[in-house]
C-alpha atoms as a PDB file:
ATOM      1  CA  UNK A   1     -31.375  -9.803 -12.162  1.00  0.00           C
ATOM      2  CA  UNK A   2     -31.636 -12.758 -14.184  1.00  0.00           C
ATOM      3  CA  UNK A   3     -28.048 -14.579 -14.856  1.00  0.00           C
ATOM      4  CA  UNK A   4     -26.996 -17.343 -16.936  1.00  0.00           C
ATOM      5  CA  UNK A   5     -25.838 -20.302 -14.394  1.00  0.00           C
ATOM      6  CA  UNK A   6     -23.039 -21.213 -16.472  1.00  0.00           C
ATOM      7  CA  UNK A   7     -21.608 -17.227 -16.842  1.00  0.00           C
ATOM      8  CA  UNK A   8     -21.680 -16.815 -12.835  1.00  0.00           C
ATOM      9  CA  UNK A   9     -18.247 -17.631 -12.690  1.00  0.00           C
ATOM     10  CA  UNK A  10     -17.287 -14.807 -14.674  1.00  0.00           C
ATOM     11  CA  UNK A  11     -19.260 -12.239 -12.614  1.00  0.00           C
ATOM     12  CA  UNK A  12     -15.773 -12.034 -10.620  1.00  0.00           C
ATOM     13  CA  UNK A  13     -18.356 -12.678  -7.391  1.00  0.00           C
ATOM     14  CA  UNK A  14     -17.080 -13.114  -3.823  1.00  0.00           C
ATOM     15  CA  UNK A  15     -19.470 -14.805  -1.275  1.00  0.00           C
ATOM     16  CA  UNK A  16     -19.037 -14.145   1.988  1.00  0.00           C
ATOM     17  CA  UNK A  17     -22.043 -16.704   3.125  1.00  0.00           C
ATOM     18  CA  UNK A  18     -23.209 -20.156   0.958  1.00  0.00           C
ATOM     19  CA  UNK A  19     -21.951 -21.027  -1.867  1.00  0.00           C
ATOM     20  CA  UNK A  20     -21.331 -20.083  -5.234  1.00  0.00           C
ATOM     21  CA  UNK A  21     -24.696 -22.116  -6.388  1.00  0.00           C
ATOM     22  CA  UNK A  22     -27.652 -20.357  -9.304  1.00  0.00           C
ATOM     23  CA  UNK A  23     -29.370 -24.107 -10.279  1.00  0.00           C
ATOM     24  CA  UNK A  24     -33.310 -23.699 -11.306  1.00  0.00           C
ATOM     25  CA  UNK A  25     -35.523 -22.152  -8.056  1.00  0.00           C
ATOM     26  CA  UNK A  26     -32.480 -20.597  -6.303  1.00  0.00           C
ATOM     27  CA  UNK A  27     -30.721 -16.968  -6.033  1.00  0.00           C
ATOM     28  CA  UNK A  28     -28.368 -15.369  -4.623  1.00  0.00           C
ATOM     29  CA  UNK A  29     -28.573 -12.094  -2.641  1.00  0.00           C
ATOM     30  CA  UNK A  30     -26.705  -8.688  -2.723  1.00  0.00           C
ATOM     31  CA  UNK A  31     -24.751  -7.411   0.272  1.00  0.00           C
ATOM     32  CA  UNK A  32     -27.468  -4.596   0.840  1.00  0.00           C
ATOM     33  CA  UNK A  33     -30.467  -6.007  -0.688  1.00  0.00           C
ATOM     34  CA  UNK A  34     -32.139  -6.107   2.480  1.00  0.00           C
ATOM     35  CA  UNK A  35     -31.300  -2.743   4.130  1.00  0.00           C
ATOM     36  CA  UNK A  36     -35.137  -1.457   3.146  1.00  0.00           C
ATOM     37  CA  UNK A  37     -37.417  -3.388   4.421  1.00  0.00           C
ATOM     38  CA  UNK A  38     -40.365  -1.693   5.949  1.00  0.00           C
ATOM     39  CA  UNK A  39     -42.821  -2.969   8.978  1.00  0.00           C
ATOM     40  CA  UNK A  40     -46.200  -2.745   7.867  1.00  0.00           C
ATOM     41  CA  UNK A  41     -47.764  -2.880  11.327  1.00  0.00           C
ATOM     42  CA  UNK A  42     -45.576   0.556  12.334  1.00  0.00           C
ATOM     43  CA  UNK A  43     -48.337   3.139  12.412  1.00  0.00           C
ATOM     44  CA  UNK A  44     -48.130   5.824   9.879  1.00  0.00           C
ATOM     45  CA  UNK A  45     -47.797   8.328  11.576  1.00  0.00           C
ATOM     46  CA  UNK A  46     -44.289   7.237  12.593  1.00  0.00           C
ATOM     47  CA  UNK A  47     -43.253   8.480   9.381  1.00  0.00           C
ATOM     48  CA  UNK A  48     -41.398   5.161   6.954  1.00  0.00           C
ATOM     49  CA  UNK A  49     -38.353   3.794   9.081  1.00  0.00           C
ATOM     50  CA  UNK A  50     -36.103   1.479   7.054  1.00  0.00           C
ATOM     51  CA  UNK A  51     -35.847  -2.040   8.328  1.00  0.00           C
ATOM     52  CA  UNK A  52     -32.462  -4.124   7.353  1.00  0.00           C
ATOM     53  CA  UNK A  53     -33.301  -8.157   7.030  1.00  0.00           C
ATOM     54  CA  UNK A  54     -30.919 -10.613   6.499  1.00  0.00           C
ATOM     55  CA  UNK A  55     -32.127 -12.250   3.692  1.00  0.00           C
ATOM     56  CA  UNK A  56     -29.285 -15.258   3.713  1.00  0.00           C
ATOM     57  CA  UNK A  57     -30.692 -16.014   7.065  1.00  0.00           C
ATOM     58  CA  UNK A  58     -34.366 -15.212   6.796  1.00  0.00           C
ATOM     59  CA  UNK A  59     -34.991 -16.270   3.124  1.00  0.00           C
ATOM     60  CA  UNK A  60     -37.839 -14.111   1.650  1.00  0.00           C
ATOM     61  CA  UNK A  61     -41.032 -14.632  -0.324  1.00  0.00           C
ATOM     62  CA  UNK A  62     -41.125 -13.221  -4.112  1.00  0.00           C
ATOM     63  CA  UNK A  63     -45.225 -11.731  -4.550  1.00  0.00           C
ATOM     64  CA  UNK A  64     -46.207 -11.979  -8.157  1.00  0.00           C
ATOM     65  CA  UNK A  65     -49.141 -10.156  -9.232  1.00  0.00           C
ATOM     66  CA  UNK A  66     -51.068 -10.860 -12.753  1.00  0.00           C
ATOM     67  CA  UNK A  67     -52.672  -7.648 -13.531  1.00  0.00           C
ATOM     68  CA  UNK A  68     -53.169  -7.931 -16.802  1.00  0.00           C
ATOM     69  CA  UNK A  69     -55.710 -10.988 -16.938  1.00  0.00           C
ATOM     70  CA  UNK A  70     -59.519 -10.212 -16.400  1.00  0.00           C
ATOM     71  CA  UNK A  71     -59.287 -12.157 -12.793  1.00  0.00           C
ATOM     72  CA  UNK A  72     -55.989 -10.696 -11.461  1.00  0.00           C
ATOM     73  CA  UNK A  73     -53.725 -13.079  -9.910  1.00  0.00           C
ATOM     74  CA  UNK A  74     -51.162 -13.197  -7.048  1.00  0.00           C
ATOM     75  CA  UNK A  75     -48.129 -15.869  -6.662  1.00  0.00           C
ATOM     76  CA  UNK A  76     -45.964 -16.345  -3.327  1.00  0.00           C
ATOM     77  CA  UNK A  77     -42.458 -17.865  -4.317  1.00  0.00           C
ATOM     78  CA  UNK A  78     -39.911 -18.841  -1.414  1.00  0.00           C
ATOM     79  CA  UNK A  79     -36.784 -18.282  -3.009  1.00  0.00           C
ATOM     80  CA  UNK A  80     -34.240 -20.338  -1.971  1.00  0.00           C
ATOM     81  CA  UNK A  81     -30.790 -18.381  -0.774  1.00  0.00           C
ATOM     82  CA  UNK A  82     -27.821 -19.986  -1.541  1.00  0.00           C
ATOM     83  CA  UNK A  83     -24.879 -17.133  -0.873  1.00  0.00           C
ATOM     84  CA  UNK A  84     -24.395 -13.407  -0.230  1.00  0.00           C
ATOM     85  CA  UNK A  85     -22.395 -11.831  -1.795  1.00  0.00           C
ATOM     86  CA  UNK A  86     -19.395  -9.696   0.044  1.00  0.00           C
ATOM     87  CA  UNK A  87     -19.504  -5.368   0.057  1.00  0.00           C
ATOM     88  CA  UNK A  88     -17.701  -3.561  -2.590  1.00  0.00           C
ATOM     89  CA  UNK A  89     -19.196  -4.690  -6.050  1.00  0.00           C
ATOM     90  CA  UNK A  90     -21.367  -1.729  -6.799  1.00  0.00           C
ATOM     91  CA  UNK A  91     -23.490  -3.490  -9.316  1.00  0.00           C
ATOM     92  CA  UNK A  92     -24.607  -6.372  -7.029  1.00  0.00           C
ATOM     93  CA  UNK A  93     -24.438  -4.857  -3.729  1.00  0.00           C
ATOM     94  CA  UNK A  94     -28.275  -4.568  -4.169  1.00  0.00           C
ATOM     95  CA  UNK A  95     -29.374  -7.120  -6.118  1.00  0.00           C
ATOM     96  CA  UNK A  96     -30.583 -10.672  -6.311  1.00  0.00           C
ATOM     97  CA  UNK A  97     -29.254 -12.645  -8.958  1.00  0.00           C
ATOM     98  CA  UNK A  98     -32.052 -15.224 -10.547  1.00  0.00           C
ATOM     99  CA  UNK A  99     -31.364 -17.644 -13.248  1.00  0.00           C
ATOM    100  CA  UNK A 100     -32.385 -16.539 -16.640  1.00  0.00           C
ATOM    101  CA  UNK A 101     -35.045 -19.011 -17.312  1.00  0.00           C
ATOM    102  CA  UNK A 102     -36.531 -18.597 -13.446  1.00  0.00           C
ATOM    103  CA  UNK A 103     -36.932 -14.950 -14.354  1.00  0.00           C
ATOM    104  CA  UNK A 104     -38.290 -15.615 -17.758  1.00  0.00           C
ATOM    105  CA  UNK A 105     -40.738 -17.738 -16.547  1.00  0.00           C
ATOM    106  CA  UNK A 106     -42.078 -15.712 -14.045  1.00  0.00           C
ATOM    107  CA  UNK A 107     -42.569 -12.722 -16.669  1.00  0.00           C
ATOM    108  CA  UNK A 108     -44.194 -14.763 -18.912  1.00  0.00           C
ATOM    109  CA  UNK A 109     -46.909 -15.458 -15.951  1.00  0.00           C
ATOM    110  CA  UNK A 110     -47.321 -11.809 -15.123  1.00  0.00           C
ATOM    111  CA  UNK A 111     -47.501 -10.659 -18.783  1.00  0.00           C
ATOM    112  CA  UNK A 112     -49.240 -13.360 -20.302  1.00  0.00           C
ATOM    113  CA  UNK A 113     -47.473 -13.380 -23.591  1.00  0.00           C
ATOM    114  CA  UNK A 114     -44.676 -16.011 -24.137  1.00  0.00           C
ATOM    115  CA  UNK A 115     -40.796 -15.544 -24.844  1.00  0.00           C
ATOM    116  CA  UNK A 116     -39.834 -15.033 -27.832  1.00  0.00           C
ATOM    117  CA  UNK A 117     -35.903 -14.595 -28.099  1.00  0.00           C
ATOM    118  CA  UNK A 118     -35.816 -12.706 -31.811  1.00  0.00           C
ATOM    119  CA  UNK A 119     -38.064 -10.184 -30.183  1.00  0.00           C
ATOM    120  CA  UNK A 120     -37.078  -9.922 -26.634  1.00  0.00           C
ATOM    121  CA  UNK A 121     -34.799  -6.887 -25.462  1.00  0.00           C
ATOM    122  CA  UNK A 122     -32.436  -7.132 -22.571  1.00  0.00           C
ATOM    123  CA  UNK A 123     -32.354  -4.161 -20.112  1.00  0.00           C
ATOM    124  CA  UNK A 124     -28.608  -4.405 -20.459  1.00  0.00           C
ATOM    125  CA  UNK A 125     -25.462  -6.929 -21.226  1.00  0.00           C
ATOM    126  CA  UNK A 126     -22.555  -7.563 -19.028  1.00  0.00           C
ATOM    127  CA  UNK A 127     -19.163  -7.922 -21.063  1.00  0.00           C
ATOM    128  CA  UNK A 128     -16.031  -8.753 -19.444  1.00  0.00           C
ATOM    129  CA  UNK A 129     -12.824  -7.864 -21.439  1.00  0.00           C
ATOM    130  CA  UNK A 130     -10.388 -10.239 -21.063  1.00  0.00           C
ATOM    131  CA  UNK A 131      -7.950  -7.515 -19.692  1.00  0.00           C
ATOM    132  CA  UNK A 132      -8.100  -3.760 -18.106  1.00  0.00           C
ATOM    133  CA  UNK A 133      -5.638  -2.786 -21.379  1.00  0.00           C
ATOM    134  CA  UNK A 134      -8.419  -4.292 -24.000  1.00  0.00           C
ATOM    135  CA  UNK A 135     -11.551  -2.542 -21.959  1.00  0.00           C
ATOM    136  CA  UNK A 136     -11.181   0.565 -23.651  1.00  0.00           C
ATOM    137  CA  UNK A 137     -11.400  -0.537 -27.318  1.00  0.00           C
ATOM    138  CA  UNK A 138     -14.368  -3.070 -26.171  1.00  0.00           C
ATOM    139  CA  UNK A 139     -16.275  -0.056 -25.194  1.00  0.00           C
ATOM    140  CA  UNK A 140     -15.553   1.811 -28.192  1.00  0.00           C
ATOM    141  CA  UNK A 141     -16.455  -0.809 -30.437  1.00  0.00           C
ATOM    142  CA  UNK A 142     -19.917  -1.381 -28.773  1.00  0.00           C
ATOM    143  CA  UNK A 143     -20.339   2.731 -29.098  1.00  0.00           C
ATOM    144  CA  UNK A 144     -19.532   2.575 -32.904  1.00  0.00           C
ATOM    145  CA  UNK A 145     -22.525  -0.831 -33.086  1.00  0.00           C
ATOM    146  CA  UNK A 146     -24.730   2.232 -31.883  1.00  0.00           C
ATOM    147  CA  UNK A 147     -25.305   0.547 -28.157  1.00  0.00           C
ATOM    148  CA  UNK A 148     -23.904   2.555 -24.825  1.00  0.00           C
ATOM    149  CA  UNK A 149     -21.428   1.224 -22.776  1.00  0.00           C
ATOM    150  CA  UNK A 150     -20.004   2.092 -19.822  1.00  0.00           C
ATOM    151  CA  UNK A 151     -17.683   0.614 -17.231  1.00  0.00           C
ATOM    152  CA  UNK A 152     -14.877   0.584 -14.413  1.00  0.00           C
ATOM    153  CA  UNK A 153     -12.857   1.285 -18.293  1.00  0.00           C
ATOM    154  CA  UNK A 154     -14.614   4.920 -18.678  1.00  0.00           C
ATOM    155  CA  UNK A 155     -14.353   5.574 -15.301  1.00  0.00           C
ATOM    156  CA  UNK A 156     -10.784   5.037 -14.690  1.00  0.00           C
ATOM    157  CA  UNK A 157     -10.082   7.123 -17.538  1.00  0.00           C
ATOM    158  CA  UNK A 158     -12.223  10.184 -16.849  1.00  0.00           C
ATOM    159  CA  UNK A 159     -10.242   9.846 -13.163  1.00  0.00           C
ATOM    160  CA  UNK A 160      -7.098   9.688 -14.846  1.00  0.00           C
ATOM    161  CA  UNK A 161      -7.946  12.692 -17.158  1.00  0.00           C
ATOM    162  CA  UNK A 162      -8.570  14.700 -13.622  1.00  0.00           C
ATOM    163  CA  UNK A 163      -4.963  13.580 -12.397  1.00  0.00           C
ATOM    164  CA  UNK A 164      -3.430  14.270 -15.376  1.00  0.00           C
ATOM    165  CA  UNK A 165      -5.067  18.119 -14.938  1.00  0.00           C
ATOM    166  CA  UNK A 166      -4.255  17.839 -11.061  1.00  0.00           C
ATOM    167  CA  UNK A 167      -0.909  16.901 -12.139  1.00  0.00           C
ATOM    168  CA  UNK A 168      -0.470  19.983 -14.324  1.00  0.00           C
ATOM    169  CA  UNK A 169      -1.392  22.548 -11.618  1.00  0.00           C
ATOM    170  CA  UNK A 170       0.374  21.308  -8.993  1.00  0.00           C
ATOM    171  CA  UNK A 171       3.732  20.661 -11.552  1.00  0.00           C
ATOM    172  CA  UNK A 172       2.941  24.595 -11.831  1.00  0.00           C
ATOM    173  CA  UNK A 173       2.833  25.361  -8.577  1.00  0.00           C
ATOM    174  CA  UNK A 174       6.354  23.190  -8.110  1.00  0.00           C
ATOM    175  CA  UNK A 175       8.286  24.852 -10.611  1.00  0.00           C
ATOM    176  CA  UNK A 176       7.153  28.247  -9.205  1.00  0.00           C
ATOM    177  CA  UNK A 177       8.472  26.475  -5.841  1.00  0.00           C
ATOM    178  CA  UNK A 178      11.437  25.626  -7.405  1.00  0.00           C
ATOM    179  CA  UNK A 179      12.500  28.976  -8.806  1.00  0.00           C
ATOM    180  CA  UNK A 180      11.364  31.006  -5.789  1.00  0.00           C
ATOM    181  CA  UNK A 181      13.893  28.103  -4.166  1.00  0.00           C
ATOM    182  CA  UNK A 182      16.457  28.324  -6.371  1.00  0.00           C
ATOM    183  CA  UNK A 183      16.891  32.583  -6.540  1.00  0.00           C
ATOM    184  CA  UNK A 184      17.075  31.859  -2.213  1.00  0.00           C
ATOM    185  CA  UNK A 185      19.814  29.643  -3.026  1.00  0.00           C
ATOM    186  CA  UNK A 186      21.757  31.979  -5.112  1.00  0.00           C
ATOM    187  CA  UNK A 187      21.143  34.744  -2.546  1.00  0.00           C
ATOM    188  CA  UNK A 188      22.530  32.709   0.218  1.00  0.00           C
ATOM    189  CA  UNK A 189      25.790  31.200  -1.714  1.00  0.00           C
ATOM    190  CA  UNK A 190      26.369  35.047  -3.153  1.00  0.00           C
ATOM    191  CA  UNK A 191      26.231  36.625   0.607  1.00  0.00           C
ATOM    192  CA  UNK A 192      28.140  33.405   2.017  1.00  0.00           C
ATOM    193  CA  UNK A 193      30.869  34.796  -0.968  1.00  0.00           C
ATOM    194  CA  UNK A 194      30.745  38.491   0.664  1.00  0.00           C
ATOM    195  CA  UNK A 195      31.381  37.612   4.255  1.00  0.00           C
ATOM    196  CA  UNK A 196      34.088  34.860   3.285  1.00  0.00           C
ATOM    197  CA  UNK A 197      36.028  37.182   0.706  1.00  0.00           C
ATOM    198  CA  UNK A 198      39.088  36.727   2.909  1.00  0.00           C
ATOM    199  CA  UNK A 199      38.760  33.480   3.706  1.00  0.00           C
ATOM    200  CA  UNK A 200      38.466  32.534   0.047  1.00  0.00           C
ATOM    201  CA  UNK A 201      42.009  34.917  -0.167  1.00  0.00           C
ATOM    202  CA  UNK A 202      43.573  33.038   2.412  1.00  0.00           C
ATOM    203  CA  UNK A 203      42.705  29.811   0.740  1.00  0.00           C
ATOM    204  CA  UNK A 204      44.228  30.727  -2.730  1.00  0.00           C
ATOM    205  CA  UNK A 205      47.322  32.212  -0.988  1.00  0.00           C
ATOM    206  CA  UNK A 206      48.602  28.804   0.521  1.00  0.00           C
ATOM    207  CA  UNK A 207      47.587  26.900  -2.422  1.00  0.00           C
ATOM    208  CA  UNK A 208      44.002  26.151  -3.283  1.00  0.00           C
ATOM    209  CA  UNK A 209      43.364  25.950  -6.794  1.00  0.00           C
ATOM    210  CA  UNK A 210      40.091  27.590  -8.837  1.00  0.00           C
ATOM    211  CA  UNK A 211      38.707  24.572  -9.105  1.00  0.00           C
ATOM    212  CA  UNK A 212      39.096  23.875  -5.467  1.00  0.00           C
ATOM    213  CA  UNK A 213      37.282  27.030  -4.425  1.00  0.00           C
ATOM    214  CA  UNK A 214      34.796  25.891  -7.192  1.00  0.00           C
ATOM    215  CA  UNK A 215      33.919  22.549  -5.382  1.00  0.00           C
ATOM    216  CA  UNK A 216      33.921  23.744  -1.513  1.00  0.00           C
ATOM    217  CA  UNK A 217      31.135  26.185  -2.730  1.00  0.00           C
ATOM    218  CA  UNK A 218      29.476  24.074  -5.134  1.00  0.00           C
ATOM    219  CA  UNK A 219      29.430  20.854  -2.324  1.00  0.00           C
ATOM    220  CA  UNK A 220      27.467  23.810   0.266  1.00  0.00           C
ATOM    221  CA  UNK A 221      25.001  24.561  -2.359  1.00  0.00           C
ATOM    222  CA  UNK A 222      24.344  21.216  -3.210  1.00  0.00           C
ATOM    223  CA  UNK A 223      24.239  20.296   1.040  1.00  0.00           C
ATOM    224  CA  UNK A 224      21.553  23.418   1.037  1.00  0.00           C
ATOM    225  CA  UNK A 225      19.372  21.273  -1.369  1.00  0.00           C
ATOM    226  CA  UNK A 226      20.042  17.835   0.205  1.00  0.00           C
ATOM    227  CA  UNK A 227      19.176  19.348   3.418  1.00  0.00           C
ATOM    228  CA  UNK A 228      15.847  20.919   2.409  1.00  0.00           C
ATOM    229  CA  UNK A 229      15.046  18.370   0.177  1.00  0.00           C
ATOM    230  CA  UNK A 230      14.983  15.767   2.994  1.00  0.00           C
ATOM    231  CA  UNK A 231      13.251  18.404   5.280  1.00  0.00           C
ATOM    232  CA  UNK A 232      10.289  18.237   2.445  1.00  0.00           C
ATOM    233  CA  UNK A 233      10.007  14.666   2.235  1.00  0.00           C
ATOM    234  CA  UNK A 234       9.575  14.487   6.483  1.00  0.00           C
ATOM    235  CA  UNK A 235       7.082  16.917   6.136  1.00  0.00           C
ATOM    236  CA  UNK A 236       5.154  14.930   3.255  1.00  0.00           C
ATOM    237  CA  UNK A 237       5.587  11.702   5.322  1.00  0.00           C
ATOM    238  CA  UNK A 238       4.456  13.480   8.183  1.00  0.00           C
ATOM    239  CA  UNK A 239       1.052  14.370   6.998  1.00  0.00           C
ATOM    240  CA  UNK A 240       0.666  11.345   5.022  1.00  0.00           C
ATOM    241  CA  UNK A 241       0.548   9.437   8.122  1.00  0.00           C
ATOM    242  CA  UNK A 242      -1.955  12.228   9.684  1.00  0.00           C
ATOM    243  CA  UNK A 243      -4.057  12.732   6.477  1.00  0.00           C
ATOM    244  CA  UNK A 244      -4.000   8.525   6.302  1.00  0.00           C
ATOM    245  CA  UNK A 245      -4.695   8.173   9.975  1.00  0.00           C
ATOM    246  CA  UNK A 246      -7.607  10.423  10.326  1.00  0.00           C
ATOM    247  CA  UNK A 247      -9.243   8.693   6.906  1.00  0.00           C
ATOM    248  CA  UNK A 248      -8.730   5.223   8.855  1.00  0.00           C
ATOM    249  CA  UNK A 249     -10.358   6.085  11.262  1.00  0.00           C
ATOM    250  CA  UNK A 250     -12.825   8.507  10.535  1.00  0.00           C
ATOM    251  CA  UNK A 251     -16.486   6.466  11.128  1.00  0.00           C
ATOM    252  CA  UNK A 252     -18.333   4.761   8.291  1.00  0.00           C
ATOM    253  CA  UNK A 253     -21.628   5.109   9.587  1.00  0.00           C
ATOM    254  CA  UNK A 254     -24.259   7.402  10.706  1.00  0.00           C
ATOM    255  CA  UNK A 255     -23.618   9.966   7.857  1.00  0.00           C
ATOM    256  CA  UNK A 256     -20.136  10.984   8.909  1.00  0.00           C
ATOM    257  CA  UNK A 257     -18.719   8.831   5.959  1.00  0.00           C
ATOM    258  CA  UNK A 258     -16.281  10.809   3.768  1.00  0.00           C
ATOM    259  CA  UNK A 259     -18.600  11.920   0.752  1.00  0.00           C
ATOM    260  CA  UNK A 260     -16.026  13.401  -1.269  1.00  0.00           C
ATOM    261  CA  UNK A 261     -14.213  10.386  -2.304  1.00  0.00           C
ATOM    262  CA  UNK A 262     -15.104   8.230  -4.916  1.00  0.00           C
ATOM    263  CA  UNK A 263     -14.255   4.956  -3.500  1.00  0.00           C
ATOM    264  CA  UNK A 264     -14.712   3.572   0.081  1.00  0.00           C
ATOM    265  CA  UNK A 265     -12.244   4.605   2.792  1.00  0.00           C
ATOM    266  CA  UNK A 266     -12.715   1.504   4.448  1.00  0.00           C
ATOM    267  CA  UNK A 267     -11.598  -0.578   1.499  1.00  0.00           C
ATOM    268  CA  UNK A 268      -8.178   1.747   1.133  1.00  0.00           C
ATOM    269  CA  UNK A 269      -6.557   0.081   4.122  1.00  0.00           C
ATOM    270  CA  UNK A 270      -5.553   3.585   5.722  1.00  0.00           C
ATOM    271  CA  UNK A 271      -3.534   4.641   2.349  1.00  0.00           C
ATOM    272  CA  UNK A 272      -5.347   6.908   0.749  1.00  0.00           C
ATOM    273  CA  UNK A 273      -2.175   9.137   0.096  1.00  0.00           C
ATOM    274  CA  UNK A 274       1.295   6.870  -0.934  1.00  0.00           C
ATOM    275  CA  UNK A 275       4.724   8.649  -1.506  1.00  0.00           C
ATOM    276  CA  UNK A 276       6.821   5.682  -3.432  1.00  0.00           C
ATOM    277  CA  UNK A 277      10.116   5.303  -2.270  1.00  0.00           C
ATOM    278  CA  UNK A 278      11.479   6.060  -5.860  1.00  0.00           C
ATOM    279  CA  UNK A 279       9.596   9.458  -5.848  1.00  0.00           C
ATOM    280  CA  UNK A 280      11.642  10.421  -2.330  1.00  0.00           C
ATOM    281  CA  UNK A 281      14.841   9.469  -3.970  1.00  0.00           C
ATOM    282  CA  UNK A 282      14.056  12.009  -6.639  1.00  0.00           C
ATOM    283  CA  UNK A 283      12.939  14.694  -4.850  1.00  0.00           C
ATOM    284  CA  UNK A 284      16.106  14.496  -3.069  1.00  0.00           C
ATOM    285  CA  UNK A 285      18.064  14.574  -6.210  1.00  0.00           C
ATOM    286  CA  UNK A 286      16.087  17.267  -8.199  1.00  0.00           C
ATOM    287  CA  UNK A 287      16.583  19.154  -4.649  1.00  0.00           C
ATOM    288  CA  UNK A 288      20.604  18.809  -4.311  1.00  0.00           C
ATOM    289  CA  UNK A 289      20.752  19.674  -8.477  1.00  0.00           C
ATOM    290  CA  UNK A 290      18.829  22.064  -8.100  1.00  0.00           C
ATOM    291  CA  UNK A 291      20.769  23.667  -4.875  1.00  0.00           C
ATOM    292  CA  UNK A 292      24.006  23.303  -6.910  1.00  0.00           C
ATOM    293  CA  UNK A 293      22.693  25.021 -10.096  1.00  0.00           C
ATOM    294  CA  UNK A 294      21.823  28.087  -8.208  1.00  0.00           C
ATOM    295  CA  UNK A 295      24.831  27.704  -6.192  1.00  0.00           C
ATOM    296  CA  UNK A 296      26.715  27.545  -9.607  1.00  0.00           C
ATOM    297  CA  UNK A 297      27.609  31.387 -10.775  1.00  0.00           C
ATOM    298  CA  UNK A 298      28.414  32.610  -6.934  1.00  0.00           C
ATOM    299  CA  UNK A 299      30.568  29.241  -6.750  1.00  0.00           C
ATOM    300  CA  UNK A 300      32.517  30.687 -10.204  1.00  0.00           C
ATOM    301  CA  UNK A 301      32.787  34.190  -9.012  1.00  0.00           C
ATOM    302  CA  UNK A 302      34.179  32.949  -5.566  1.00  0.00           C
ATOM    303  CA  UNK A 303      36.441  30.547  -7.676  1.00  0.00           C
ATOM    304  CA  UNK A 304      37.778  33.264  -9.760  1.00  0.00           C
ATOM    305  CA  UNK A 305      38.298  35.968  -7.146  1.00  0.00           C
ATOM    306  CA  UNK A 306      42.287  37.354  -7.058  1.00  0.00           C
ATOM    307  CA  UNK A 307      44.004  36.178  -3.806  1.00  0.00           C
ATOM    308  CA  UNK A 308      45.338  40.006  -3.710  1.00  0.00           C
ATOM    309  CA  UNK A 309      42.343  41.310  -3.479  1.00  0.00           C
ATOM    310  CA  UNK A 310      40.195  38.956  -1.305  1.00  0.00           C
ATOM    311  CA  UNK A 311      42.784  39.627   1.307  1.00  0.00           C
ATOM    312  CA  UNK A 312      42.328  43.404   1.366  1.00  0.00           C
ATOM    313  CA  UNK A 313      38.546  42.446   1.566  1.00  0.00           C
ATOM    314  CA  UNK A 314      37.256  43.450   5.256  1.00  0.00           C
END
């Protein structure tokens, strides 16, 4: 890939080997540009076995061939390797980055016809936005010029368009939860009510008011919610640490690698799945309302029970 020197910085690069260094007759190699290699002196019949080379530590030689002269020609280059550059930049992971002019020249020996930069078409242009917000409307505005574009931008979005689905389903499946939750709620306070009639008699005939009544229930409601809200969060954290675990430290190699995710496991740090500690807090407190809001109508009909006759209740 031919690169303008002075626009490497830009490339957001990280070398892991060398330096940072693109002057006239050197390059700089991909992560994974040398994972297929093959050994010409392997027989055949052996079938093509790939052969990884470190090509920051055994610099290679770039074959030119001039095919379309009437005496084809052949050029060896030993390209000087100044860096690598670290996994996890899709784009470069396999490349090796050239200056412009190096990569110009070289085409106009194999072609034969010079450069001429009013006629010459790039494969493709690199444009860094000068934030994730602006990205978008870069894109969109190269679209409407009539070019395609596509990016980390698009991407993002079309995964955030599958969360926002994901989202909807399992908000669906929640509030189902939820009401199935709330009617056992309900159930429980109402048959708490029937085998505490008398008690709730005895407690208005030395003195408790309505609204005391109201609250005793309405606190054991809520409690029921607390209680199984916190019991749903320990389960949560319980197989986010498996689900976590078992992604850290599932192998990378060999073809067991996780194929389903879009990203790297390796790169996640084991936390694929995160439950926020504000999102706990909720849950508890959508639990306990929601406890005391089913608790609510057997908590008034407890609360407005006669004292006469929840005593003569057996």
């Amino acid at each position: 890939m031919g690169i303008d020197p002075a626009l490497l910085p830009y490339l957001n690069l990280t070398i892991e080997q060398g330096i940072l260094s693109l002057n006239p007759g050197e390059v700089i190699v991909g992560r994974h540009a040398g994972d297929y290699f093959s050994n010409p002196e392997v027989d055949s019949e052996d079938g093509w076995q790939p052969i990884a080379v470190d090509l920051y530590a055994q610099p290679p030689t770039l074959q030119l061939f001039q095919n379309n002269s009437p005496t084809p020609a052949e050029r060896e280059i030993d390209l000087n390797v100044t860096g690598r550059i670290a996994e996890g930049n899709s784009t470069y992971d396999y490349a090796i980055l050239m200056p412009i002019q190096d990569v110009i020249a070289f085409n106009e020996w194999i072609t034969g016809i010079r450069f001429d930069s009013k006629t010459f078409v790039y494969d493709q242009v690199t444009i860094r936005a000068s934030s994730r917000q602006t990205a978008g409307d870069v894109a969109e505005t190269i679209r409407d010029m009539g070019f395609g574009a596509g990016g980390m931008g698009d991407y993002l979005k079309q995964l955030n368009s599958f969360f926002v689905t994901m989202r909807l389903m399992l908000g669906g499946v929640g509030g189902v939860a939820l009401l199935v939750a709330a009617f056992g709620v309900a159930n429980t306070m109402t048959m708490a009510i029937l085998e505490r009639t008398k008690e709730i008699g005895l407690m208005k005939a030395i003195g408790a008011t309505d609204r005391d009544v109201l609250t005793i229930f309405l606190i054991e409601a809520g409690l029921v919610g607390f209680f199984g809200g916190a019991a749903g969060i320990s389960v949560s954290l319980f197989l986010q640490n498996v689900i976590n675990g078992a992604i850290q430290n599932t192998p990378q190699d060999g073809g067991t690698s996780i194929s389903f995710l879009p990203i790297d496991p390796s790169q996640l740090g084991g936390k694929l799945i995160v439950i926020p500690p504000e999102l706990m807090i909720f849950a508890i407190l959508l639990a306990t309302a929601v406890g005391m809001g089913a608790g609510l109508y057997p908590a008034l009909r407890a609360a407005s029970l006669p004292p006469v006759i929840a005593l003569k209740q057996e």
